[in-house]
Protein backbone atom coordinates (compact mmCIF):
# COMPACT_ATOMS: atom_id res chain seq x y z
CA UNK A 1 12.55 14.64 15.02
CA UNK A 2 11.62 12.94 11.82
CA UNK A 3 8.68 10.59 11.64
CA UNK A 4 9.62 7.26 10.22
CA UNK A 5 7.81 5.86 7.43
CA UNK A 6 7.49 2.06 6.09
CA UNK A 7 6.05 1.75 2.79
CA UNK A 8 5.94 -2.32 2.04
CA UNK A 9 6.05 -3.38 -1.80
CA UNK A 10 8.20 -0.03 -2.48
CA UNK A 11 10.67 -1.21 -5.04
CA UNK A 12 8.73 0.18 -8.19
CA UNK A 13 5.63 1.50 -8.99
CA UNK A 14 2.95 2.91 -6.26
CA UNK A 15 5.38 2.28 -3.68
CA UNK A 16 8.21 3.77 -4.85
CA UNK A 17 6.47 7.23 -5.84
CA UNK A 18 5.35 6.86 -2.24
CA UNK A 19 8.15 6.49 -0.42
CA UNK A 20 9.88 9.51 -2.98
CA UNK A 21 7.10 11.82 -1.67
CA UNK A 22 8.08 10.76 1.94
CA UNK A 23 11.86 11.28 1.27
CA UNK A 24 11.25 14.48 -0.14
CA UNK A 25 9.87 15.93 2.75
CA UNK A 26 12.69 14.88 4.91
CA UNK A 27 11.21 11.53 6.97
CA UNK A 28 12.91 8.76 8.09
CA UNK A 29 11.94 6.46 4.91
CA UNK A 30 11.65 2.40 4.54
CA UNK A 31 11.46 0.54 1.60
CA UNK A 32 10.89 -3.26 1.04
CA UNK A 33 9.65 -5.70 -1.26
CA UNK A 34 9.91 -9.52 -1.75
CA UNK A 35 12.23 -10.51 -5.27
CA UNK A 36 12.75 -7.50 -6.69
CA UNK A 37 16.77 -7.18 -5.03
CA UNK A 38 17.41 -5.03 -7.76
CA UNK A 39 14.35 -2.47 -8.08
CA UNK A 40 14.62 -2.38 -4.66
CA UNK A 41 18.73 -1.22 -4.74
CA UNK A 42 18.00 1.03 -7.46
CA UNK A 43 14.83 2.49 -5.77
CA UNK A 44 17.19 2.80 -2.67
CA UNK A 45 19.83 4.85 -4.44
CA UNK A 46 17.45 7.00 -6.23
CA UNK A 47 15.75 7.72 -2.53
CA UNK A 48 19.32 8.46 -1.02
CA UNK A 49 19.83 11.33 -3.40
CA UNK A 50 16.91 13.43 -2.06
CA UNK A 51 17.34 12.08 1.48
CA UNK A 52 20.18 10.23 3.48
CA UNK A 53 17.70 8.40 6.06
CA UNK A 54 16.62 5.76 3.94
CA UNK A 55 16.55 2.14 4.73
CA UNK A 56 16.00 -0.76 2.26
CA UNK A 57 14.74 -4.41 3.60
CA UNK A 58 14.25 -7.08 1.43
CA UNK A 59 11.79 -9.55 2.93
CA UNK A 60 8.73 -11.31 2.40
CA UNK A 61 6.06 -9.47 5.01
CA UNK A 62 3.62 -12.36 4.67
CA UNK A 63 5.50 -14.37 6.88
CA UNK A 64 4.60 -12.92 10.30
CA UNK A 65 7.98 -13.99 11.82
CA UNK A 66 9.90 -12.14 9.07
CA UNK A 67 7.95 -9.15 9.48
CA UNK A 68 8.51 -8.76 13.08
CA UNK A 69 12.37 -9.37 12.17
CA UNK A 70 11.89 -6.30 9.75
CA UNK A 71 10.57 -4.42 12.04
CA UNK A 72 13.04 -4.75 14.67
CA UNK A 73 15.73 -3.51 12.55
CA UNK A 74 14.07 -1.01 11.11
CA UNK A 75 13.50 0.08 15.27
CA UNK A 76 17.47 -0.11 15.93
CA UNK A 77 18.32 2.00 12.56
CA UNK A 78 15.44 4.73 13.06
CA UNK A 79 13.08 3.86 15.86
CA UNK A 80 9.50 2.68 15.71
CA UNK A 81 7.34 3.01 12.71
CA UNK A 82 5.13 5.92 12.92
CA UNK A 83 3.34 5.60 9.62
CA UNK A 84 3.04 2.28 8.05
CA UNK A 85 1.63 2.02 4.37
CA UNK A 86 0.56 -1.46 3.25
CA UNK A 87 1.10 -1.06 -0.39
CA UNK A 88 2.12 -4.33 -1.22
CA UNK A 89 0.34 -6.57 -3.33
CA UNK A 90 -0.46 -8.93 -6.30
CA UNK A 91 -3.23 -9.60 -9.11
CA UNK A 92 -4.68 -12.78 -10.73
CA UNK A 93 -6.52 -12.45 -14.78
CA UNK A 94 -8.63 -15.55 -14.83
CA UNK A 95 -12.01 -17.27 -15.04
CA UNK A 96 -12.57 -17.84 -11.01
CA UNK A 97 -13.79 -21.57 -12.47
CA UNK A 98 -10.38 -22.17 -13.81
CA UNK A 99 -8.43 -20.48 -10.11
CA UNK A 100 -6.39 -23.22 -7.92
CA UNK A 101 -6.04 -23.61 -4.26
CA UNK A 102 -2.63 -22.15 -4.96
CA UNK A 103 -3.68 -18.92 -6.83
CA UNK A 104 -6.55 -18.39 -3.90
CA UNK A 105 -3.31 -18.86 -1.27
CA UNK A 106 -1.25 -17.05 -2.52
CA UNK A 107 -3.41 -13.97 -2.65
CA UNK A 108 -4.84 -14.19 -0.01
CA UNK A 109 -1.05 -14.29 1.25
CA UNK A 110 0.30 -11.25 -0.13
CA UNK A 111 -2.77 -8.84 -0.09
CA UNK A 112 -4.35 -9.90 3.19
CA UNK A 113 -1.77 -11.34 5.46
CA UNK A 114 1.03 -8.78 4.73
CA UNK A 115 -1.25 -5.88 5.75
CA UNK A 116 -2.49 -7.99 8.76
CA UNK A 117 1.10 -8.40 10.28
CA UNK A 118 2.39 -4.97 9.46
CA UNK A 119 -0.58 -3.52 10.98
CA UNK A 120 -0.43 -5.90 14.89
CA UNK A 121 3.32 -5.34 14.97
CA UNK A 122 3.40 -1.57 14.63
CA UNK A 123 -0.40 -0.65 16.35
CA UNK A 124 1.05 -1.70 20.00
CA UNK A 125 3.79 0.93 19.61
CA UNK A 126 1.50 3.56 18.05
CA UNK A 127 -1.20 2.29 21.13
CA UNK A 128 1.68 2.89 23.66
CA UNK A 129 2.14 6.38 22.10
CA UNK A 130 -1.49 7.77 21.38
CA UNK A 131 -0.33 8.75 17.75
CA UNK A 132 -0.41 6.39 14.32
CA UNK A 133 -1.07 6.16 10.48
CA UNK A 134 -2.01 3.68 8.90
CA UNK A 135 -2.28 3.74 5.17
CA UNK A 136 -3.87 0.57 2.85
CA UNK A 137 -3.84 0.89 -0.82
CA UNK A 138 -6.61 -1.02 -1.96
CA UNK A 139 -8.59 -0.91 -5.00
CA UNK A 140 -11.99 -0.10 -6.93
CA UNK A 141 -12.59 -3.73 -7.67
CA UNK A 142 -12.49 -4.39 -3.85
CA UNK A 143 -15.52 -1.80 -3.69
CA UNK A 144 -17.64 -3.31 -6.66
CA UNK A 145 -15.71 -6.22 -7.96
CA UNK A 146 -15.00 -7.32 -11.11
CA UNK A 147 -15.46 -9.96 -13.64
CA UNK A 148 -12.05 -12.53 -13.80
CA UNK A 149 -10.56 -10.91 -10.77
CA UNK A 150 -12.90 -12.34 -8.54
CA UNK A 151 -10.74 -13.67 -5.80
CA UNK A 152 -8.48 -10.41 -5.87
CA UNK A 153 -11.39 -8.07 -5.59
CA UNK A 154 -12.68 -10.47 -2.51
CA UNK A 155 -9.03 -9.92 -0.88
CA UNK A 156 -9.18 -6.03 -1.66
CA UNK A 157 -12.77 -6.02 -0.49
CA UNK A 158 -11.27 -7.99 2.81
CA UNK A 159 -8.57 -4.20 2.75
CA UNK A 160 -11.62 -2.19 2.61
CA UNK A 161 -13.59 -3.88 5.67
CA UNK A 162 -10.36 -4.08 7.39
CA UNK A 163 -9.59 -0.43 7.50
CA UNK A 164 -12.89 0.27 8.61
CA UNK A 165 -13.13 -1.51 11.34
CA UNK A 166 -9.69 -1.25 12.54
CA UNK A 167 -10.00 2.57 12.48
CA UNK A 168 -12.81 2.23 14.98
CA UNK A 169 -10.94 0.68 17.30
CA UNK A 170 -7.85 2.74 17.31
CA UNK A 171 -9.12 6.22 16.63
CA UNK A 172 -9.49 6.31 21.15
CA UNK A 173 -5.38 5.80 20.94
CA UNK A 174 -5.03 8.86 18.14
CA UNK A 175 -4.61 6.42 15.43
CA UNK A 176 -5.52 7.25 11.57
CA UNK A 177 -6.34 4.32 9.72
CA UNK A 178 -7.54 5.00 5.84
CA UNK A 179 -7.64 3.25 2.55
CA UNK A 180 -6.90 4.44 -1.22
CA UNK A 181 -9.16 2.78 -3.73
CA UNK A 182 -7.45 2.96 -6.93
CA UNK A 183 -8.78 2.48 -10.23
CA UNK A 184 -6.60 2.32 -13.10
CA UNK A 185 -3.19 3.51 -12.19
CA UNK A 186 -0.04 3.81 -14.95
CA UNK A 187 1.60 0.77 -13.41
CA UNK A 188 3.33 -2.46 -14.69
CA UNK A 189 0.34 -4.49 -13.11
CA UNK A 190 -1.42 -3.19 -15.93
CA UNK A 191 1.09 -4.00 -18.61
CA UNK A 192 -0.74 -7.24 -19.41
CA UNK A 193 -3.00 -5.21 -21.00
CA UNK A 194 -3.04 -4.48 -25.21
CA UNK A 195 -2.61 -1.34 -26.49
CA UNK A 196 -6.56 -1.93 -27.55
CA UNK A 197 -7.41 -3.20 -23.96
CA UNK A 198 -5.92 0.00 -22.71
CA UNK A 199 -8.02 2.04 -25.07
CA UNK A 200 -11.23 0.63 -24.47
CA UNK A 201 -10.82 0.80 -20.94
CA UNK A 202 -9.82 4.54 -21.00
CA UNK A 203 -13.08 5.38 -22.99
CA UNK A 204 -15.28 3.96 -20.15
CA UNK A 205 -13.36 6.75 -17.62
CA UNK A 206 -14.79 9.87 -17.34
CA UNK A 207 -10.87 11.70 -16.71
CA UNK A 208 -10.09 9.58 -20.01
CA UNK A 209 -6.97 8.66 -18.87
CA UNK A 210 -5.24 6.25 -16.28
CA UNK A 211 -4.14 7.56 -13.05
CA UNK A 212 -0.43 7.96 -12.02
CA UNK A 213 0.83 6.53 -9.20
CA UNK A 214 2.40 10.32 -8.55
CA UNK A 215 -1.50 10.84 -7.78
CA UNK A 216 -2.06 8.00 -5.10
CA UNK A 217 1.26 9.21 -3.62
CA UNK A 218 0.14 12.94 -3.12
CA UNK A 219 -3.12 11.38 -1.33
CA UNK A 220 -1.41 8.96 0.49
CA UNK A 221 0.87 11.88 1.83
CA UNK A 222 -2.42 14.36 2.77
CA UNK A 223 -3.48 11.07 4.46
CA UNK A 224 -0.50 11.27 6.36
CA UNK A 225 -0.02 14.85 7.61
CA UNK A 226 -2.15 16.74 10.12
CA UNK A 227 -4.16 18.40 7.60
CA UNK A 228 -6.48 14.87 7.68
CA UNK A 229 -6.44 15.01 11.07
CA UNK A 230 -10.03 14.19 11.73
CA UNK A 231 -10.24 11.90 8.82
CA UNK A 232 -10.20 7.91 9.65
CA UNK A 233 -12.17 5.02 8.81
CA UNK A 234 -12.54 6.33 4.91
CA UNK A 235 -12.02 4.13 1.97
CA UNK A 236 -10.97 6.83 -0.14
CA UNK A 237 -11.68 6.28 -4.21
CA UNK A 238 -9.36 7.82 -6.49
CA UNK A 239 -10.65 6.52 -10.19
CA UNK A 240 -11.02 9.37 -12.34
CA UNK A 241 -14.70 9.61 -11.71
CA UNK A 242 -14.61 6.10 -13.13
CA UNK A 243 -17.37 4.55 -10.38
């Protein structure tokens, strides 16, 4: 029987080349994302060419009520989630001097609270089973930090401490949990960026080039099969040699 899979923030992007990789290889597949109704649709038809068991679910996973309401229908179309990957997530460019309450709150929203309730709804059920994956895609700044992107490298950093200690307590129950640390990936959340930006911040990588989110999607599936089987607890950077 095919494993089912729930990739949040999978309309574009990371996500998306995720949940292909997972739809490839014939699982039960789940996308979602927020806004973005018609990423998401397009991202949805694109899946269904490669695999028929794909399920779309627009929803903000913040919101712990709405998550549990995704999760129960993704339960009565394909059964419980067997491998969740928190992918979803947001970035703030600014002086941490100049950041409001509402730019703190609303990261600390997305990027913490969205992995939080995807990760206590579906651990009971992988508990209850002795078998689980858990996936977060963090990022390199949440390992060091960085300079203007102080309060999203403190919620990636919060990812990072998270899937540490949340792998200790589930590896007795057969549960996986592992991070991806991701330094510059080929995504729009680097669009803001200047052709000159981009440049300069190639030269400082030793691969001299950004990632592609193809790449975080092949780790995210060896994360996810049997060959990592003794693997959990890891924070896992994938930077191009960059740190």
């Amino acid at each position: 029987m095919s494993k089912v899979v729930f990739v949040t923030g999978s309309s574009r992007g990371i996500g998306k080349e995720i949940a292909k990789i997972f739809a490839k290889n014939n699982f039960k597949v789940v996308i979602n994302c927020v806004n973005r109704k018609d990423d998401l649709e397009n991202t949805y038809n694109e899946l269904k060419k490669l695999n028929p068991n794909i399920l779309a679910l627009q929803g903000d996973i913040s919101n712990y009520n709405i998550a549990l309401d995704i999760f129960s229908k993704i339960e009565n179309t394909f059964g419980k989630v067997d491998i969740l990957i928190n992918n979803a997530g947001i970035s703030h460019i600014g002086l941490f001097n100049m950041a409001t309450p509402d730019i703190w709150q609303n990261l600390i929203k997305t990027n913490i609270e969205g992995v939080f309730n995807c990760s206590h709804i579906s651990c009971q059920n992988m508990i209850n089973k002795k078998s689980g994956i858990i996936i977060n895609i963090s990022s390199i700044w949440g390992n060091v930090g960085a300079s203007c992107e102080v309060i999203y490298s403190a919620t990636k950093g919060a990812i990072n401490s998270f899937t540490k200690a949340l792998a200790k307590e589930l590896a007795p129950s057969n549960i996986r949990v592992n991070a991806i640390s991701c330094g510059a990936i080929e995504t729009e959340m680097n669009n803001f960026l200047s052709y000159e930006e981009k440049q300069a911040f190639i030269d400082e990588i030793p691969s001299m080039r950004f990632g592609k989110p193809e790449e975080v999607a092949n780790l995210a599936y060896y994360l996810a099969s049997d060959n990592s089987s003794y693997l959990t607890g890891q924070v896992i950077t994938l930077d191009g040699g960059l740190l």
